[in-house]
Every structure is written in structure tokens, then in C-alpha cells.
Protein backbone atom coordinates (compact mmCIF):
# COMPACT_ATOMS: atom_id res chain seq x y z
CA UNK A 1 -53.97 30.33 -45.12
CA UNK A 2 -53.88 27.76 -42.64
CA UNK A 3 -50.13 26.17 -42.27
CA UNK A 4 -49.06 22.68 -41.09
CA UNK A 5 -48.08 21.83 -37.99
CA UNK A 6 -44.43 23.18 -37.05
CA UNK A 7 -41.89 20.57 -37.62
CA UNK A 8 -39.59 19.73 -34.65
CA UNK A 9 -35.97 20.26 -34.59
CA UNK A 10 -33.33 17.90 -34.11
CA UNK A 11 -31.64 18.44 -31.04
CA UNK A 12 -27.34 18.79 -31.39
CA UNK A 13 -25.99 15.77 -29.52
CA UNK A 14 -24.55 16.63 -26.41
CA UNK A 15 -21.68 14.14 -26.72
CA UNK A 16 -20.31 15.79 -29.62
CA UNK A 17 -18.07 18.14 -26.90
CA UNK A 18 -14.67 17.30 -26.63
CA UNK A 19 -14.07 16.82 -22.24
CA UNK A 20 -11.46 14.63 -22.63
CA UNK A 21 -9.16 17.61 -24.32
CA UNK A 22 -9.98 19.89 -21.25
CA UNK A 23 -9.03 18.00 -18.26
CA UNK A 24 -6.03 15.74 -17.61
CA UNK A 25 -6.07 12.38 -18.50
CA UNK A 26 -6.44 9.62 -16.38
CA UNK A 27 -3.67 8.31 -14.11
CA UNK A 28 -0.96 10.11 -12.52
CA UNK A 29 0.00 13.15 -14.06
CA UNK A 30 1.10 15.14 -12.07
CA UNK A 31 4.37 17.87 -12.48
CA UNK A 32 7.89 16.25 -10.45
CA UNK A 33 9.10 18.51 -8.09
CA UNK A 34 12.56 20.22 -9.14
CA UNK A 35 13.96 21.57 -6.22
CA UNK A 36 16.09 18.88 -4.31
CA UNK A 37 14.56 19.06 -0.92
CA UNK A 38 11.57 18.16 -2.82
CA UNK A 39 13.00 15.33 -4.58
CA UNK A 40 13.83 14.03 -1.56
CA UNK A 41 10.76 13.95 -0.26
CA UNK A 42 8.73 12.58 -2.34
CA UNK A 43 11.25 9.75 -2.77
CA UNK A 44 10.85 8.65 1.02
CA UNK A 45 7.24 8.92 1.08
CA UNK A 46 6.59 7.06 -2.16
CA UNK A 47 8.90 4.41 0.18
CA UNK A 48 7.21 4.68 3.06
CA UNK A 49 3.96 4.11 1.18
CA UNK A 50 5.24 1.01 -0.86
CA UNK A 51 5.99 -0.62 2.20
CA UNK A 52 2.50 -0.01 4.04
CA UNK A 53 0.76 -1.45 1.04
CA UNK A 54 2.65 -4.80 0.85
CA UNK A 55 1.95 -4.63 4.10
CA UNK A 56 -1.81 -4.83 4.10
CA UNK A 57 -1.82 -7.29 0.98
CA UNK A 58 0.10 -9.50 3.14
CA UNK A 59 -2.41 -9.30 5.68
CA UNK A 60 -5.14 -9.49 3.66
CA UNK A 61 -3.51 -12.49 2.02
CA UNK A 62 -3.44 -14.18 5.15
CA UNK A 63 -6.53 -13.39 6.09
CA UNK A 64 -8.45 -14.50 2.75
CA UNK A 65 -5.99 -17.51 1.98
CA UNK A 66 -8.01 -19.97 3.54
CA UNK A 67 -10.76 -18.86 0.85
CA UNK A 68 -8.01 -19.46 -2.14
CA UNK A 69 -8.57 -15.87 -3.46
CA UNK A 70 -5.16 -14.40 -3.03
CA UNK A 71 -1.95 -15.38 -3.40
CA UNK A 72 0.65 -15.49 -0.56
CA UNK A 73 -1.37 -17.30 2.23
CA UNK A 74 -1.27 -20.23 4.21
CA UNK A 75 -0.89 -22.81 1.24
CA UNK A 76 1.64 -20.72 -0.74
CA UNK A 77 3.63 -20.87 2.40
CA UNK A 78 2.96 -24.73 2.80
CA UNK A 79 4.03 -25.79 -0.69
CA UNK A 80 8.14 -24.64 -1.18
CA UNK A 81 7.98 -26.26 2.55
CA UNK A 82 7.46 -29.63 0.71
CA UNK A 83 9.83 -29.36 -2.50
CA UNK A 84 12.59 -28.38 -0.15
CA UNK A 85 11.90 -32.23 1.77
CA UNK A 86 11.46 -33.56 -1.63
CA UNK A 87 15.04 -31.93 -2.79
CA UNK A 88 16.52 -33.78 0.28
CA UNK A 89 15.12 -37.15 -0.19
């Protein structure tokens, strides 16, 4: 007896795994530090940091406000320059 030919299977979707449940989300998650000297630390370098990247978005400002695509450059500085002679006339 001659059979038919063999039906193919379905293959199992390969999105149906779960990644999201084995690795940590997205973002910052990391564990705080608990001993002091730690605290500390991390507290002046997320200063230290803060202040180098307002920094370089105020250069950058500067740099790409004669294109009008950030805030902060030449014109933002030009404009309270005229209320305040408007406020004294």
C-alpha cells in the first residue's frame, strides 16, 4: 500500500518564550549601595555628572541655535533682553 505524501508540521513559534521575565527590565535598575562611604559616593558623582551634561547641552545649544533646533541659544538669550527694555519704557 502506497501512502500519501507526509504532511508537514507546524513549527512552535519562537516568540512564544517569555525573555522579558529573565532579564531586568529596561532602565536603571540597579541595587543602592548601603554602606555610607558608598552613599557618598555615588551622590558626588551623580553631581559631578549632572553638571558635565548641562554642560554640553549648553554648548550644543549654542552651537545649533542659529539652526532653531534647541532651546537656550543665541535668540533665547536675545528675547528676555527685550521685555526687560519694554518693562522700563
Amino acid at each position: 500500500m502506497t501512502q500519501g505524501a507526509l504532511k508537514k508540521s507546524k513549527s512552535t513559534a519562537a516568540s512564544s518564550k517569555r525573555t522579558n521575565a529573565l532579564g531586568p527590565k529596561k532602565g536603571q535598575r540597579s541595587i543602592a549601595p548601603k554602606k555610607a562611604s558608598l552613599v557618598k559616593q555615588r551622590k558626588i558623582t551623580k553631581k559631578l555628572t549632572s553638571g558635565l551634561i548641562t554642560k554640553t547641552e549648553r554648548n550644543l545649544a549654542e552651537r545649533a541655535g542659529h539652526l532653531e533646533l534647541l532651546a537656550g541659544g543665541k535668540k533665547d538669550k536675545e528675547k528676555p533682553k527685550d521685555k526687560n527694555a519694554a518693562k522700563r519704557k
